[in-house]
C-alpha atoms as a PDB file:
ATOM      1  CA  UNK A   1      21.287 -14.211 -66.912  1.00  0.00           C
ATOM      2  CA  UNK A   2      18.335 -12.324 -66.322  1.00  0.00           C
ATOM      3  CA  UNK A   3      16.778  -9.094 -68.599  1.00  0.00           C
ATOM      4  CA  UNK A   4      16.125  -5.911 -67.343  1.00  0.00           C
ATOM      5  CA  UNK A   5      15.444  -2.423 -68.329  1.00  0.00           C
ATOM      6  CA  UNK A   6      17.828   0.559 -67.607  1.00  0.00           C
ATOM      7  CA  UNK A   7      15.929   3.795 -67.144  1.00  0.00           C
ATOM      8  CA  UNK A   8      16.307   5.018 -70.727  1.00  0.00           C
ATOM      9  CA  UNK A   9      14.275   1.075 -72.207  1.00  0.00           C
ATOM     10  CA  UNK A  10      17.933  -0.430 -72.973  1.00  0.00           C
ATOM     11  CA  UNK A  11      17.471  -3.831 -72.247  1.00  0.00           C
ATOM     12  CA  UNK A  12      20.503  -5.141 -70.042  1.00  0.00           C
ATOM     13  CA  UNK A  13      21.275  -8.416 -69.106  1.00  0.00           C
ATOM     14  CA  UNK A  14      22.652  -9.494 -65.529  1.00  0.00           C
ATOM     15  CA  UNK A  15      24.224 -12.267 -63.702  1.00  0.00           C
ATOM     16  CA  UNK A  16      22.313 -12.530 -60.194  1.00  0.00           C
ATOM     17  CA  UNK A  17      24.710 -14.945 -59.064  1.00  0.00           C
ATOM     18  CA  UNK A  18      27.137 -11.324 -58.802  1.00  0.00           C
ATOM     19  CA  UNK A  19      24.623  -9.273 -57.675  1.00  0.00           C
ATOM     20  CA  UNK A  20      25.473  -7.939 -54.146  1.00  0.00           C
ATOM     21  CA  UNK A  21      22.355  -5.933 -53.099  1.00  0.00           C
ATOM     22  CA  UNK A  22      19.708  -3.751 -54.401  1.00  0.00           C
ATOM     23  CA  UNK A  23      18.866  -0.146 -53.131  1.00  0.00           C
ATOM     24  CA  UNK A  24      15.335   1.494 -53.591  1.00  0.00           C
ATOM     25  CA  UNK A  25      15.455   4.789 -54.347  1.00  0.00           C
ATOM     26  CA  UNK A  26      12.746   4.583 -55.999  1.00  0.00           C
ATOM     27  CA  UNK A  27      14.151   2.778 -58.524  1.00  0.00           C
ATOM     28  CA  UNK A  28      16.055  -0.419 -58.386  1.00  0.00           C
ATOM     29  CA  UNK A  29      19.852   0.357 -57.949  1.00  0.00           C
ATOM     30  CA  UNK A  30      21.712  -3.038 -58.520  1.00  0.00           C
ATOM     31  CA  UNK A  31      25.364  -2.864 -56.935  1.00  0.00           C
ATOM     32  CA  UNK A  32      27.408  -5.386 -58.053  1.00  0.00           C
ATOM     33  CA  UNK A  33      29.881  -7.320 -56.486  1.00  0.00           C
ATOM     34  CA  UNK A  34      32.578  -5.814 -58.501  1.00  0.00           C
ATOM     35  CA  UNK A  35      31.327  -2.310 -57.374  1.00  0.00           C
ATOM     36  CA  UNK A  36      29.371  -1.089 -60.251  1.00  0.00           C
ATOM     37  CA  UNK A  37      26.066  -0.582 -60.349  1.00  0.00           C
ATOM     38  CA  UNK A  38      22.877  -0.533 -62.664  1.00  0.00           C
ATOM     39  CA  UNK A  39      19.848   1.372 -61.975  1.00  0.00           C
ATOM     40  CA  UNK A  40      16.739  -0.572 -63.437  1.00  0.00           C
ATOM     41  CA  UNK A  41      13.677   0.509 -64.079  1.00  0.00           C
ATOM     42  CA  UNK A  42      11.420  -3.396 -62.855  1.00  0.00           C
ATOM     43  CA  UNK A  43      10.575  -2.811 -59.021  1.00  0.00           C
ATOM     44  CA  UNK A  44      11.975  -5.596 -56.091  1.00  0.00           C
ATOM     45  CA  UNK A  45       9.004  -7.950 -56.727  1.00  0.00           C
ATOM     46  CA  UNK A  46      10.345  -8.445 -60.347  1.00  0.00           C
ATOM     47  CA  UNK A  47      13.798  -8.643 -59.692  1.00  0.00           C
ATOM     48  CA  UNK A  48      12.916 -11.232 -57.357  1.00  0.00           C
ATOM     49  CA  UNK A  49      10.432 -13.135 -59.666  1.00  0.00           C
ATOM     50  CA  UNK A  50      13.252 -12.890 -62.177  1.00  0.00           C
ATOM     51  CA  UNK A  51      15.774 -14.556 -60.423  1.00  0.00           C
ATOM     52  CA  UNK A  52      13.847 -17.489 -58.950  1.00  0.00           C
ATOM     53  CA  UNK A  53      12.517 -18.196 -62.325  1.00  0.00           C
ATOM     54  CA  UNK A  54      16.652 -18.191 -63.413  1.00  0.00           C
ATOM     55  CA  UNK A  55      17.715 -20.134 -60.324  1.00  0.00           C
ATOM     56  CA  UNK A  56      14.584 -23.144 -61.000  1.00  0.00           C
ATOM     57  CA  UNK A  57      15.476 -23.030 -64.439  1.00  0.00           C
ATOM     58  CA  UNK A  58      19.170 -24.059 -63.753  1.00  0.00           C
ATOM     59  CA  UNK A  59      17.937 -26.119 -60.893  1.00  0.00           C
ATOM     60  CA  UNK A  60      15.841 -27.906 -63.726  1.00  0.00           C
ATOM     61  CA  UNK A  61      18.356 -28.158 -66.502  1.00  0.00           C
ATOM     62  CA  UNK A  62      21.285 -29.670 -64.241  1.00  0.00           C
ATOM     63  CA  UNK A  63      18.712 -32.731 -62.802  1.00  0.00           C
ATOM     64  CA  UNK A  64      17.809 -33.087 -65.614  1.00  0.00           C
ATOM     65  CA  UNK A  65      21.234 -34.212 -66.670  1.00  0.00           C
ATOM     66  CA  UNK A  66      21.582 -36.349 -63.852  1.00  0.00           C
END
């Protein structure tokens, strides 16, 4: 999961793995695969950052195990 911040500071945590796609408008609208969405306040950049620092940090754990 990653944190983010709705519009109003609410932090809100997120699967990227059922993220669909992101609209700027300006904001950061994240639609969901399901169809909902969540409008964030952190710009592309730190989406992004966010979710490769998830995906290594998986990447890590599980070869670790191996």
């Amino acid at each position: 999961m990653i944190e983010l911040t709705k519009l109003n500071g609410e932090p809100i945590l997120i699967n990227p793995a059922q993220m669909e796609y992101i609209e700027l408008i300006p904001e950061s609208k994240i639609i969901m695969m399901n169809g909902k969405y969540h409008i964030v306040s952190e710009n592309k950049d730190e989406i992004i950052a966010r979710i490769i620092r998830f995906n290594q940090a998986i990447y890590y754990m599980h070869n670790r195990e191996v």
